[in-house]
Structure formats: C-alpha cells, structure tokens
PDB file of N, CA and C in Angstrom:
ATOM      1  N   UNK A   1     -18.466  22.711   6.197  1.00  0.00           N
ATOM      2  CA  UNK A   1     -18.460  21.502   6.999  1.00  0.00           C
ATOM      3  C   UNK A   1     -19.887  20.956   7.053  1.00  0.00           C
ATOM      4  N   UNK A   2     -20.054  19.308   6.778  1.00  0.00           N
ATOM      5  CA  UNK A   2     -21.256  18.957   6.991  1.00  0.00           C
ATOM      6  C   UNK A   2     -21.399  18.026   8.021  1.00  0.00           C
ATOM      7  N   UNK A   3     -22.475  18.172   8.968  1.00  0.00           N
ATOM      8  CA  UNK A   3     -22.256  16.823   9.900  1.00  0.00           C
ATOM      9  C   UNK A   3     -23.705  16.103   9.795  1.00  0.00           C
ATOM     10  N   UNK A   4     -23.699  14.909  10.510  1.00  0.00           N
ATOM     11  CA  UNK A   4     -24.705  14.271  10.868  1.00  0.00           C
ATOM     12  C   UNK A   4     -24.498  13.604  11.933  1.00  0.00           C
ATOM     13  N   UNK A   5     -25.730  13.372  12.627  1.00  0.00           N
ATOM     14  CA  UNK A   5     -25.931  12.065  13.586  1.00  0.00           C
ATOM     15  C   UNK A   5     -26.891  11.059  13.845  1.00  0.00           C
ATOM     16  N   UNK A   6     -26.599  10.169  14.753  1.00  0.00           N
ATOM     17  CA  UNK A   6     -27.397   9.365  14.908  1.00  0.00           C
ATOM     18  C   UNK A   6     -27.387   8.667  16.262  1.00  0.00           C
ATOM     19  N   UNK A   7     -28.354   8.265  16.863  1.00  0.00           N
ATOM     20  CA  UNK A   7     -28.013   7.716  18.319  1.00  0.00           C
ATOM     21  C   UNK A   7     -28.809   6.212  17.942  1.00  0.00           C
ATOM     22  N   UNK A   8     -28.397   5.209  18.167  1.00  0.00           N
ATOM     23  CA  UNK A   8     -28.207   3.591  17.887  1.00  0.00           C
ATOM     24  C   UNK A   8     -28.636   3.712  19.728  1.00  0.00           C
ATOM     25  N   UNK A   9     -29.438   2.189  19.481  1.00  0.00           N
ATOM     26  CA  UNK A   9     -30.066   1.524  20.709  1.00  0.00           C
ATOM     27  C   UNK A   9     -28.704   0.292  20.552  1.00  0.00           C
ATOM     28  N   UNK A  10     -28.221  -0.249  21.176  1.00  0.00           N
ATOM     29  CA  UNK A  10     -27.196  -0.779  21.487  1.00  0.00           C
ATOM     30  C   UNK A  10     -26.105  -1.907  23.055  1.00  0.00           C
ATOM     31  N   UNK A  11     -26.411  -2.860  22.817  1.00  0.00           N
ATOM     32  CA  UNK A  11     -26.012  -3.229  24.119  1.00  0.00           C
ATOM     33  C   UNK A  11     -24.654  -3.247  24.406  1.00  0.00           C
ATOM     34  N   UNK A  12     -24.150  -2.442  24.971  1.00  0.00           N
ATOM     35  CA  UNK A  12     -22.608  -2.239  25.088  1.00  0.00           C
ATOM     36  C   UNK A  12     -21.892  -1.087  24.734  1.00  0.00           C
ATOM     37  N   UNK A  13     -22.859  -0.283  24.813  1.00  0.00           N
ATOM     38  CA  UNK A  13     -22.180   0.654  24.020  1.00  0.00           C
ATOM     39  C   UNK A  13     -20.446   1.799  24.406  1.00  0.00           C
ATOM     40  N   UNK A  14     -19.895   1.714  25.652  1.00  0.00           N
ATOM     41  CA  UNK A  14     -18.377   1.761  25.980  1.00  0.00           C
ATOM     42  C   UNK A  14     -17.625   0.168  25.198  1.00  0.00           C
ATOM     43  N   UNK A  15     -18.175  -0.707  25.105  1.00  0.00           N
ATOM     44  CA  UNK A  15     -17.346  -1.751  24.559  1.00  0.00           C
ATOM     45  C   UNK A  15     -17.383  -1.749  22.583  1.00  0.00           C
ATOM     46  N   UNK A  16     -18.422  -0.794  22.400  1.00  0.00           N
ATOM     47  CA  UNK A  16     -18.443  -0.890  21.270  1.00  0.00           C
ATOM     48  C   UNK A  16     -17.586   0.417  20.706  1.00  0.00           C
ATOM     49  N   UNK A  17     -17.854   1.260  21.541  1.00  0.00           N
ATOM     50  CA  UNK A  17     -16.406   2.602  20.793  1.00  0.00           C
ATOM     51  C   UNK A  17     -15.328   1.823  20.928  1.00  0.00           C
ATOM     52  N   UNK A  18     -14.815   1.488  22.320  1.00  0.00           N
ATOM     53  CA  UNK A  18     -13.308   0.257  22.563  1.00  0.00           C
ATOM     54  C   UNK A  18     -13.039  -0.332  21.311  1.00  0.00           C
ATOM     55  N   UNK A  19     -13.940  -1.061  20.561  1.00  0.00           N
ATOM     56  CA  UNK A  19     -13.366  -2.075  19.626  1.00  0.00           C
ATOM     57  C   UNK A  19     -13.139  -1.087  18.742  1.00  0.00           C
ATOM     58  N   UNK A  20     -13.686   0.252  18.127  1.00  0.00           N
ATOM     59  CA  UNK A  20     -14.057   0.328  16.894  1.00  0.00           C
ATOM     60  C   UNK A  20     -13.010   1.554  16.887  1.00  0.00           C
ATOM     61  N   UNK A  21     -12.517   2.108  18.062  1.00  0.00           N
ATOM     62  CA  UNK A  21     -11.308   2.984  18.173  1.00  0.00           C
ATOM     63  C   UNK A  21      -9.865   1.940  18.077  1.00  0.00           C
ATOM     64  N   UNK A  22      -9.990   0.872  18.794  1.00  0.00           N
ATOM     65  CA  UNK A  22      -8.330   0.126  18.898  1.00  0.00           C
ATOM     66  C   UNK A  22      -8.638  -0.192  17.340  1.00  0.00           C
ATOM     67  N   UNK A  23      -9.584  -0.575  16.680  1.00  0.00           N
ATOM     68  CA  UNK A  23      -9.306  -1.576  15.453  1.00  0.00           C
ATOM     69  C   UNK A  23      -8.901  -0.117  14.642  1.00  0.00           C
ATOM     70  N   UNK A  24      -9.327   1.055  14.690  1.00  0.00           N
ATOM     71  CA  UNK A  24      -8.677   1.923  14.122  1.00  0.00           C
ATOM     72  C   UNK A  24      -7.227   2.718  14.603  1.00  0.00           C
ATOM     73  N   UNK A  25      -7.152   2.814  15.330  1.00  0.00           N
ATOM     74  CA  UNK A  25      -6.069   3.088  16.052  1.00  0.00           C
ATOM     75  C   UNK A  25      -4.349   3.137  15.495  1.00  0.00           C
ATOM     76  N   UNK A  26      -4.607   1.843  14.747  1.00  0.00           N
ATOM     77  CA  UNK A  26      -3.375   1.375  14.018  1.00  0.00           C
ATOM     78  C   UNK A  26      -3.216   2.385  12.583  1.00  0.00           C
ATOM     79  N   UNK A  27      -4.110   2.828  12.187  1.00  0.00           N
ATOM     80  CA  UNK A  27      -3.975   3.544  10.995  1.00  0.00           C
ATOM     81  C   UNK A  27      -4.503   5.170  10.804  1.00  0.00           C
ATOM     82  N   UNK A  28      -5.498   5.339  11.998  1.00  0.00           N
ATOM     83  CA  UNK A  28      -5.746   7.007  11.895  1.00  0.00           C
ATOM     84  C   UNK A  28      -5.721   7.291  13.221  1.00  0.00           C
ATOM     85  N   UNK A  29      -5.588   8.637  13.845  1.00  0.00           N
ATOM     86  CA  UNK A  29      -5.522   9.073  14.883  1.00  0.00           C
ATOM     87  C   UNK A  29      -6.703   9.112  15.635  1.00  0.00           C
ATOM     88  N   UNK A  30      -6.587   8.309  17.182  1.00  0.00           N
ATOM     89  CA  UNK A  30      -7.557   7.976  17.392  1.00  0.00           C
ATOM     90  C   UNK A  30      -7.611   8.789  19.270  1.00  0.00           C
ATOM     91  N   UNK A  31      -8.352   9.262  19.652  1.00  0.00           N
ATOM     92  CA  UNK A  31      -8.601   9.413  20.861  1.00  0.00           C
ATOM     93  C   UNK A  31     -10.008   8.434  21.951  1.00  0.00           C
ATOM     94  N   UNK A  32      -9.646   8.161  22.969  1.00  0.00           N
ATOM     95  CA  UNK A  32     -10.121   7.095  23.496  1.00  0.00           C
ATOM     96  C   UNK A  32     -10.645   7.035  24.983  1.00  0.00           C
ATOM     97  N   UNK A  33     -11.487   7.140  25.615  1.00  0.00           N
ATOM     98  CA  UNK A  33     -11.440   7.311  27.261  1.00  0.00           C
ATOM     99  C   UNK A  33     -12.938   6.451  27.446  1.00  0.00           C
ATOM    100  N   UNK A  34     -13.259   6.239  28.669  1.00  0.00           N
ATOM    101  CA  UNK A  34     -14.144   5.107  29.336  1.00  0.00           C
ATOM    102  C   UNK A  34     -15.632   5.047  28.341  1.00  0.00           C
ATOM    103  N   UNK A  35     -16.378   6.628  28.315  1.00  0.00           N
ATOM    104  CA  UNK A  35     -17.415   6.923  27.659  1.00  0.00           C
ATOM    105  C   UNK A  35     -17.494   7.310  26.469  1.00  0.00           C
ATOM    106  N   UNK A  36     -16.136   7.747  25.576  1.00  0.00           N
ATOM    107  CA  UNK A  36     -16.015   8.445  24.480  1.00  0.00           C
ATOM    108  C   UNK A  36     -15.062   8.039  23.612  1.00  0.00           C
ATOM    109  N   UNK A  37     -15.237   8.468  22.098  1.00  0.00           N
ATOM    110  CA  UNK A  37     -14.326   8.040  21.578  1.00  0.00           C
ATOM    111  C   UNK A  37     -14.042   9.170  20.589  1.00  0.00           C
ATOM    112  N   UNK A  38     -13.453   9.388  19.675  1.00  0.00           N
ATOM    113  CA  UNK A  38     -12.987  10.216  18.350  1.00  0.00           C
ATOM    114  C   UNK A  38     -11.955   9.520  17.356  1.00  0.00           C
ATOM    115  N   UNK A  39     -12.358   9.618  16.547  1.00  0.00           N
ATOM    116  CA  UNK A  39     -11.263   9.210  15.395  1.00  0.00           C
ATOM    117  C   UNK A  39     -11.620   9.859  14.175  1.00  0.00           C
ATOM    118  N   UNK A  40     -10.309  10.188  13.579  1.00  0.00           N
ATOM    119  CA  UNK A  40      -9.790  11.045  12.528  1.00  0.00           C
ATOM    120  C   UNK A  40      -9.620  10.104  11.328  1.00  0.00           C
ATOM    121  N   UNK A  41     -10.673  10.057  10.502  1.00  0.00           N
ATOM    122  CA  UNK A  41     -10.444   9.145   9.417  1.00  0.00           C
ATOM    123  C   UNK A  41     -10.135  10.260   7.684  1.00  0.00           C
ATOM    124  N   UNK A  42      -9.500   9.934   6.919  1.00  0.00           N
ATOM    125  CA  UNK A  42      -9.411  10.681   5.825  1.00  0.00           C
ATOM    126  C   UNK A  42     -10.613  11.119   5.656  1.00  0.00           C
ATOM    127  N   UNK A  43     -11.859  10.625   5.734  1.00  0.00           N
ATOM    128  CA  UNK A  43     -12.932  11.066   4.722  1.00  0.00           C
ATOM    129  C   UNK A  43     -13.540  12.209   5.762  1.00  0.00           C
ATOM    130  N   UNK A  44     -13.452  12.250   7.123  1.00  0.00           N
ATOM    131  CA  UNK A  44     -13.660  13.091   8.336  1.00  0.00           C
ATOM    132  C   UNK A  44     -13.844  12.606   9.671  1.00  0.00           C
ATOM    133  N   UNK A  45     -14.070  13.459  10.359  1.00  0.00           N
ATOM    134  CA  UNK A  45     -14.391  13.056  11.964  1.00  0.00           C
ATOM    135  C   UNK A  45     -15.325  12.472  12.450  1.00  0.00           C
ATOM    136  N   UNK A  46     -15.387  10.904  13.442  1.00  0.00           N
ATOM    137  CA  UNK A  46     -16.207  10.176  13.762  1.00  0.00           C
ATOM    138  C   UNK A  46     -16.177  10.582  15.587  1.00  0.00           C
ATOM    139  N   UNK A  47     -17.189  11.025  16.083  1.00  0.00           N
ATOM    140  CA  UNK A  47     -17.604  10.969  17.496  1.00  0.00           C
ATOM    141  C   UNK A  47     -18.094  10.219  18.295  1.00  0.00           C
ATOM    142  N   UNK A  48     -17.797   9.394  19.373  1.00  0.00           N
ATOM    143  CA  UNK A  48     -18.910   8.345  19.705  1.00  0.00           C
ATOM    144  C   UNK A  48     -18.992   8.510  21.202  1.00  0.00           C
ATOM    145  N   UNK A  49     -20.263   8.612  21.848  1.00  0.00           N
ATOM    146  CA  UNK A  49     -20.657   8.314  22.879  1.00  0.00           C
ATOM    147  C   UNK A  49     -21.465   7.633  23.337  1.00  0.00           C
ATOM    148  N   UNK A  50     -21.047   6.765  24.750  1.00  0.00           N
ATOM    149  CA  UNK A  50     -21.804   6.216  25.235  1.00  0.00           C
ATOM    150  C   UNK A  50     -23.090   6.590  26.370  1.00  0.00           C
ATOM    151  N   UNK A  51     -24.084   6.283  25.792  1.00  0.00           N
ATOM    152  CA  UNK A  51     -25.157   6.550  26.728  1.00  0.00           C
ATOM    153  C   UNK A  51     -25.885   5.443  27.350  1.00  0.00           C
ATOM    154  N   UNK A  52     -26.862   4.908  28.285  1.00  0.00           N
ATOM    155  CA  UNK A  52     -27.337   4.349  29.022  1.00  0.00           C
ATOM    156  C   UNK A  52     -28.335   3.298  27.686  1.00  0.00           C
ATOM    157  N   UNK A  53     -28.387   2.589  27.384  1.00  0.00           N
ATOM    158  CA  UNK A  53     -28.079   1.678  26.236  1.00  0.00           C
ATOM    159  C   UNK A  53     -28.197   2.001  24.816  1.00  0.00           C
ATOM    160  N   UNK A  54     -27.471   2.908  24.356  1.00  0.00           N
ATOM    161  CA  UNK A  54     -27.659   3.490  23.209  1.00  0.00           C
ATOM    162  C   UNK A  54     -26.173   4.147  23.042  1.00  0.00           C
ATOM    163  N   UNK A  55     -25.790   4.588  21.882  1.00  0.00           N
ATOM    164  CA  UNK A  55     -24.509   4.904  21.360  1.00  0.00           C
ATOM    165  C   UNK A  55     -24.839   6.101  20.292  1.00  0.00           C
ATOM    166  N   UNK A  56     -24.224   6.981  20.722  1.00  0.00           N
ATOM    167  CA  UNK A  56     -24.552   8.428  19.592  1.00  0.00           C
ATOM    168  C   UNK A  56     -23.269   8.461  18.676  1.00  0.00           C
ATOM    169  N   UNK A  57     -23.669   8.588  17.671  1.00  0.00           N
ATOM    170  CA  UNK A  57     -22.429   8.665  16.817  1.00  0.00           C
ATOM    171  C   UNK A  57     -22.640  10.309  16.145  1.00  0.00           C
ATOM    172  N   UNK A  58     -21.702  11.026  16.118  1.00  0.00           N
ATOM    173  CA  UNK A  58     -21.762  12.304  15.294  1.00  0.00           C
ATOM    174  C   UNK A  58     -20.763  12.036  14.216  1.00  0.00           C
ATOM    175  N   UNK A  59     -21.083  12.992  13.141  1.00  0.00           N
ATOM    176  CA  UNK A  59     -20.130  12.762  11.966  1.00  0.00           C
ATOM    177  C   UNK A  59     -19.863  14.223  11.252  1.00  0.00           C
ATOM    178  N   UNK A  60     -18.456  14.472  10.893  1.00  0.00           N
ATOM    179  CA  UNK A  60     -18.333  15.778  10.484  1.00  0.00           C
ATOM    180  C   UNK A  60     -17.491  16.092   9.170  1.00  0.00           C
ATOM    181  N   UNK A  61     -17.813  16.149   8.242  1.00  0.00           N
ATOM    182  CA  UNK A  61     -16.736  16.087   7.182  1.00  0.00           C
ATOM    183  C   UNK A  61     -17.123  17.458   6.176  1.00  0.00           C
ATOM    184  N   UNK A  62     -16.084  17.676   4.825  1.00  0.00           N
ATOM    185  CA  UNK A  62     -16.004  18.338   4.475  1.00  0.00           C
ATOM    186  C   UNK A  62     -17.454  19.163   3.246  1.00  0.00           C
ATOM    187  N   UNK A  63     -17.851  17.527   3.245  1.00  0.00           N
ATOM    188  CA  UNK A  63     -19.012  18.037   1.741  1.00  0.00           C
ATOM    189  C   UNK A  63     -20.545  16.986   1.912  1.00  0.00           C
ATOM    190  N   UNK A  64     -21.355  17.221   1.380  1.00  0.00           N
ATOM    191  CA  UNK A  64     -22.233  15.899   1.773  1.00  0.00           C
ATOM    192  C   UNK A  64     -22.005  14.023   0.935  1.00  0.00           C
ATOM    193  N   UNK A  65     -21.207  14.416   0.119  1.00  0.00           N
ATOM    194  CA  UNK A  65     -20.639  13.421  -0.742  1.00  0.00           C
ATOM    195  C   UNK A  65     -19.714  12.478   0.535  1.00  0.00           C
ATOM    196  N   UNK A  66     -19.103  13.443   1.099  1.00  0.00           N
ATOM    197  CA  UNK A  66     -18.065  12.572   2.189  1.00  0.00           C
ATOM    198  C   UNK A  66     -19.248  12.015   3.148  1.00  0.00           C
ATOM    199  N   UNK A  67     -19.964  12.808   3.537  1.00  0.00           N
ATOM    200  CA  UNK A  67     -20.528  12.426   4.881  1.00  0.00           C
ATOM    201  C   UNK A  67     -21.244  11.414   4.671  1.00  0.00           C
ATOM    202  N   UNK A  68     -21.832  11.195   3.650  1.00  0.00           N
ATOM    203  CA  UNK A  68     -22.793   9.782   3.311  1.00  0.00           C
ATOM    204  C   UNK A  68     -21.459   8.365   3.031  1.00  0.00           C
ATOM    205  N   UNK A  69     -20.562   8.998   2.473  1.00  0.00           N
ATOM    206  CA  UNK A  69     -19.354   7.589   2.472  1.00  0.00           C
ATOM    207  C   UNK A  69     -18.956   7.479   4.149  1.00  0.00           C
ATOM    208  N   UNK A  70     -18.800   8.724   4.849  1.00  0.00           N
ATOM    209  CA  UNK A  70     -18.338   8.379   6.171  1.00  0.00           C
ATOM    210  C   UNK A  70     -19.350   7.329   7.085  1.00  0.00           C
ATOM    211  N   UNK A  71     -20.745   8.082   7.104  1.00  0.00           N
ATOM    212  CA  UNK A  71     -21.703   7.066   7.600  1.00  0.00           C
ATOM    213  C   UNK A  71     -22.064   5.813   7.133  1.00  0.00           C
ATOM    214  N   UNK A  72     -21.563   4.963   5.704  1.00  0.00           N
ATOM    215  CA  UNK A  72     -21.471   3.801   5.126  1.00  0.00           C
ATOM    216  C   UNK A  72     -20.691   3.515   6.209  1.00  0.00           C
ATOM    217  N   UNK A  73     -19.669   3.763   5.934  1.00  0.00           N
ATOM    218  CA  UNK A  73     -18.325   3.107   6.427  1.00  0.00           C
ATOM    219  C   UNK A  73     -18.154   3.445   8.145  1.00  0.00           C
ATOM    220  N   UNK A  74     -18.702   4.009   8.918  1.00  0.00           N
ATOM    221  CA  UNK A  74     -18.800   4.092  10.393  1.00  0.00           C
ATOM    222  C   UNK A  74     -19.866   3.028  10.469  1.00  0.00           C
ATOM    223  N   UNK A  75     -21.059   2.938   9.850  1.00  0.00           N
ATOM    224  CA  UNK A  75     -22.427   1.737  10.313  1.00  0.00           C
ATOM    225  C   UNK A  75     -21.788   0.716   9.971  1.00  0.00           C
ATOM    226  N   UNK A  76     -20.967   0.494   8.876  1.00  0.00           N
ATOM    227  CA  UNK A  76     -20.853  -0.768   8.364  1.00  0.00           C
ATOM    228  C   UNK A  76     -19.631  -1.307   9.757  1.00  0.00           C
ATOM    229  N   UNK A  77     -18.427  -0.791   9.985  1.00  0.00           N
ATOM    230  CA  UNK A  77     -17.908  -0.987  11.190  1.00  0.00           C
ATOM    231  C   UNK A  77     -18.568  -1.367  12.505  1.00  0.00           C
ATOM    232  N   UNK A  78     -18.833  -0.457  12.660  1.00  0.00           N
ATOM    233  CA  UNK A  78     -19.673  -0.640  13.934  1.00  0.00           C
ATOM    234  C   UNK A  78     -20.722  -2.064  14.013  1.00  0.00           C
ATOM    235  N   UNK A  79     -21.148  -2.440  12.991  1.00  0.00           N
ATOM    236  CA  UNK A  79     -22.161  -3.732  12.896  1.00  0.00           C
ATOM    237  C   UNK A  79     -21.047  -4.446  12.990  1.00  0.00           C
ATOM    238  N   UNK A  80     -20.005  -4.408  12.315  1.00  0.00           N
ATOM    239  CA  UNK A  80     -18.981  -5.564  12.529  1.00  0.00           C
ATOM    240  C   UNK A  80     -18.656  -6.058  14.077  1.00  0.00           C
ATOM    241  N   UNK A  81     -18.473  -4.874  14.738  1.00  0.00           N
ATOM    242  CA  UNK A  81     -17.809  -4.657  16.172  1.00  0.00           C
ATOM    243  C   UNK A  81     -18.801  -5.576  17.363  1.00  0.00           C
ATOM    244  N   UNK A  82     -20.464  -5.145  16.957  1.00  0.00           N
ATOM    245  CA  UNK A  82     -21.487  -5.220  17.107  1.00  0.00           C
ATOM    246  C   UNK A  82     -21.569  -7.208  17.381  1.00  0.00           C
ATOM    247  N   UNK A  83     -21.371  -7.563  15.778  1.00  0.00           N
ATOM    248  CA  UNK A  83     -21.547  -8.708  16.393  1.00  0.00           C
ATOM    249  C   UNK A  83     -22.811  -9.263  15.932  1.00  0.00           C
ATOM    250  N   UNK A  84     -23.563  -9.997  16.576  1.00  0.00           N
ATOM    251  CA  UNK A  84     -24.840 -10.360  16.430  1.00  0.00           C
ATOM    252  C   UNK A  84     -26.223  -9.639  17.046  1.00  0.00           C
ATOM    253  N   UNK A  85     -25.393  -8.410  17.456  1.00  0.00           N
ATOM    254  CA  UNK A  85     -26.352  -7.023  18.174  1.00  0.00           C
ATOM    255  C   UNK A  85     -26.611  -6.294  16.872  1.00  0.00           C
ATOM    256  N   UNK A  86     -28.113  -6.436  16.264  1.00  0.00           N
ATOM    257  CA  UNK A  86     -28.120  -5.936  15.155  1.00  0.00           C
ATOM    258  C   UNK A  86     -28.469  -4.170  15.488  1.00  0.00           C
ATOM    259  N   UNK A  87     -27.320  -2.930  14.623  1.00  0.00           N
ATOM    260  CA  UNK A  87     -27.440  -1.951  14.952  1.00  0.00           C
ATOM    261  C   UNK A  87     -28.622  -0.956  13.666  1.00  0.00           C
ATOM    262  N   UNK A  88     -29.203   0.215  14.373  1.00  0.00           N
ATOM    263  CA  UNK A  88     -30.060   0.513  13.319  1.00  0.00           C
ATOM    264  C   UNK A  88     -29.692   1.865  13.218  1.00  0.00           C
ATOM    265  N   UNK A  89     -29.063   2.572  11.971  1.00  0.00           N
ATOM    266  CA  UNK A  89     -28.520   3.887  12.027  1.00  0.00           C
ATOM    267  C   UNK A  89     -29.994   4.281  10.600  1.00  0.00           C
ATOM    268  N   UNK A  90     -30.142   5.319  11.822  1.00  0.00           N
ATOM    269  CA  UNK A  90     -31.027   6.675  11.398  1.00  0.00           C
ATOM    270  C   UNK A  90     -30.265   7.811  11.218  1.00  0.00           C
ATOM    271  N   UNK A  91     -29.669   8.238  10.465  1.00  0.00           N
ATOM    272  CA  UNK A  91     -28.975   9.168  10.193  1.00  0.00           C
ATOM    273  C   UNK A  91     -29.603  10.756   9.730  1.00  0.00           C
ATOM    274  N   UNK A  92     -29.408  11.328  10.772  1.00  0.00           N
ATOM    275  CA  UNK A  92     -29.869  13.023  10.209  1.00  0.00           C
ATOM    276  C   UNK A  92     -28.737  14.104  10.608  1.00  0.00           C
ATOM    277  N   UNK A  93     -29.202  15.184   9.901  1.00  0.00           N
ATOM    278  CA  UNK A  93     -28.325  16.429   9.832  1.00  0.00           C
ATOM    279  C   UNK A  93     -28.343  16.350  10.520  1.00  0.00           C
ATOM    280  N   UNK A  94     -27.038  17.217  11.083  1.00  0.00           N
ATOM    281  CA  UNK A  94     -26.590  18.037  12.489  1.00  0.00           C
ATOM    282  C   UNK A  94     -26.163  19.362  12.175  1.00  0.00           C
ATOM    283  N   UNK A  95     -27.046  20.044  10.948  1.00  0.00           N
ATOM    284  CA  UNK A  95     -26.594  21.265  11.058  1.00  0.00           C
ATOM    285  C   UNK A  95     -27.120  22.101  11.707  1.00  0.00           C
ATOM    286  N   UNK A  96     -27.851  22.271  12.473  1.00  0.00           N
ATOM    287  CA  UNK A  96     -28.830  23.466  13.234  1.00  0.00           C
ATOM    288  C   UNK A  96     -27.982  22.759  14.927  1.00  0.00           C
ATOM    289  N   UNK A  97     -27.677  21.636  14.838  1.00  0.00           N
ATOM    290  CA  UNK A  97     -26.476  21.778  16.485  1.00  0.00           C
ATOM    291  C   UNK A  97     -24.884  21.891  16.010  1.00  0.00           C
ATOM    292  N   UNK A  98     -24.387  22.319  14.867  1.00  0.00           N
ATOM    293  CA  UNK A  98     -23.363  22.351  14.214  1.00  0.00           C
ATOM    294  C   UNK A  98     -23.287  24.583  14.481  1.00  0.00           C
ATOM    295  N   UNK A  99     -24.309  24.696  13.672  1.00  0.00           N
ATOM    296  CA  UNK A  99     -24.797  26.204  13.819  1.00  0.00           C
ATOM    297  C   UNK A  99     -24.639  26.681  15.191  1.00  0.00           C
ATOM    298  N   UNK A 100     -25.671  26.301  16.257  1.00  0.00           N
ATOM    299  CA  UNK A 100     -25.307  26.163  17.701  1.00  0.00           C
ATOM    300  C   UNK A 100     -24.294  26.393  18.114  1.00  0.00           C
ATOM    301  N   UNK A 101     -23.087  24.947  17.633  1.00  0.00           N
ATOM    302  CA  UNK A 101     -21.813  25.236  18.558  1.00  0.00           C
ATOM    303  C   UNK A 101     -20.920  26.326  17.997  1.00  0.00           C
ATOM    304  N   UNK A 102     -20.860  26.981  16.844  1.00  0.00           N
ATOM    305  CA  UNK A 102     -20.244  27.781  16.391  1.00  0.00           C
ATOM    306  C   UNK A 102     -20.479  29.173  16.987  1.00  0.00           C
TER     307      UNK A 102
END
C-alpha cells in the first residue's frame, strides 16, 4: 500500500469535501459527515478533512503508479469544486504515518 498527503490552504473547506463527495457519490462509494469525507475510487482511497482554513487530503492506493494518477485526479477535482479559490497541492509520502498506524 502506498499513501500520500497533502494539506491545501483553502476557503471552505467542509463545503469543499460536500461537493467533491455528492459529485462522486453517484458512481463510487462514498462516506460523508460535517468535517470529513472518504471515497472509494477504483484507482484507491481518497480522505478529506476539514481543518480551520485548510483541507488535508490523504491518499492510499495499491502501487506508486496509482497514487500519482489518484492525486492528478483528486487535485484536478477538487480545483473544479474550488472554483476560483485557486488550490495548491504539495503532495508527500505518508509512509512513516502509514507505518505508525499499522
């Protein structure tokens, strides 16, 4: 399993999991509550939380080949959702807090 993350400066960030879970919702399994989000996409697992103006996204998939298509395709969403709030994903491992939770 490989993950990564990234925490985005962000204005809105409960309104920005909202959009980016319902717009998925219709096609992968999605879990959803005030501060958090999860969704189950083929390529792997997207995490999102909201923090005090910033948005953490974690990412967890099977190989590093996936995880760089997952984080295309989670930033590129999320800018959509975003709007004219331009978002800036710094993306790093999460294997030494991956290691951790195990």
């Amino acid at each position: 399993m490989t993950a990564s993350f990234a925490r985005v400066a962000a204005q809105g960030p409960p309104r920005l999991i909202r959009r980016l879970c319902r717009h998925w919702a219709h096609k992968f399994p999605v879990s959803l509550d005030e501060r958090r989000g999860e969704i189950q996409l083929p390529l792997g697992r997207c995490l999102l939380q909201a923090g005090d103006g910033q948005l953490e996204v974690r990412l967890q998939a099977s190989d590093a080949e996936q995880i760089q298509r997952l984080q295309q395709v989670v930033a590129e969403h999320l800018q959509r959702m975003a709007g004219d709030d331009t978002l800036d994903f710094a993306w790093r491992d999460d294997e030494a807090r991956q290691h951790r939770a195990d």
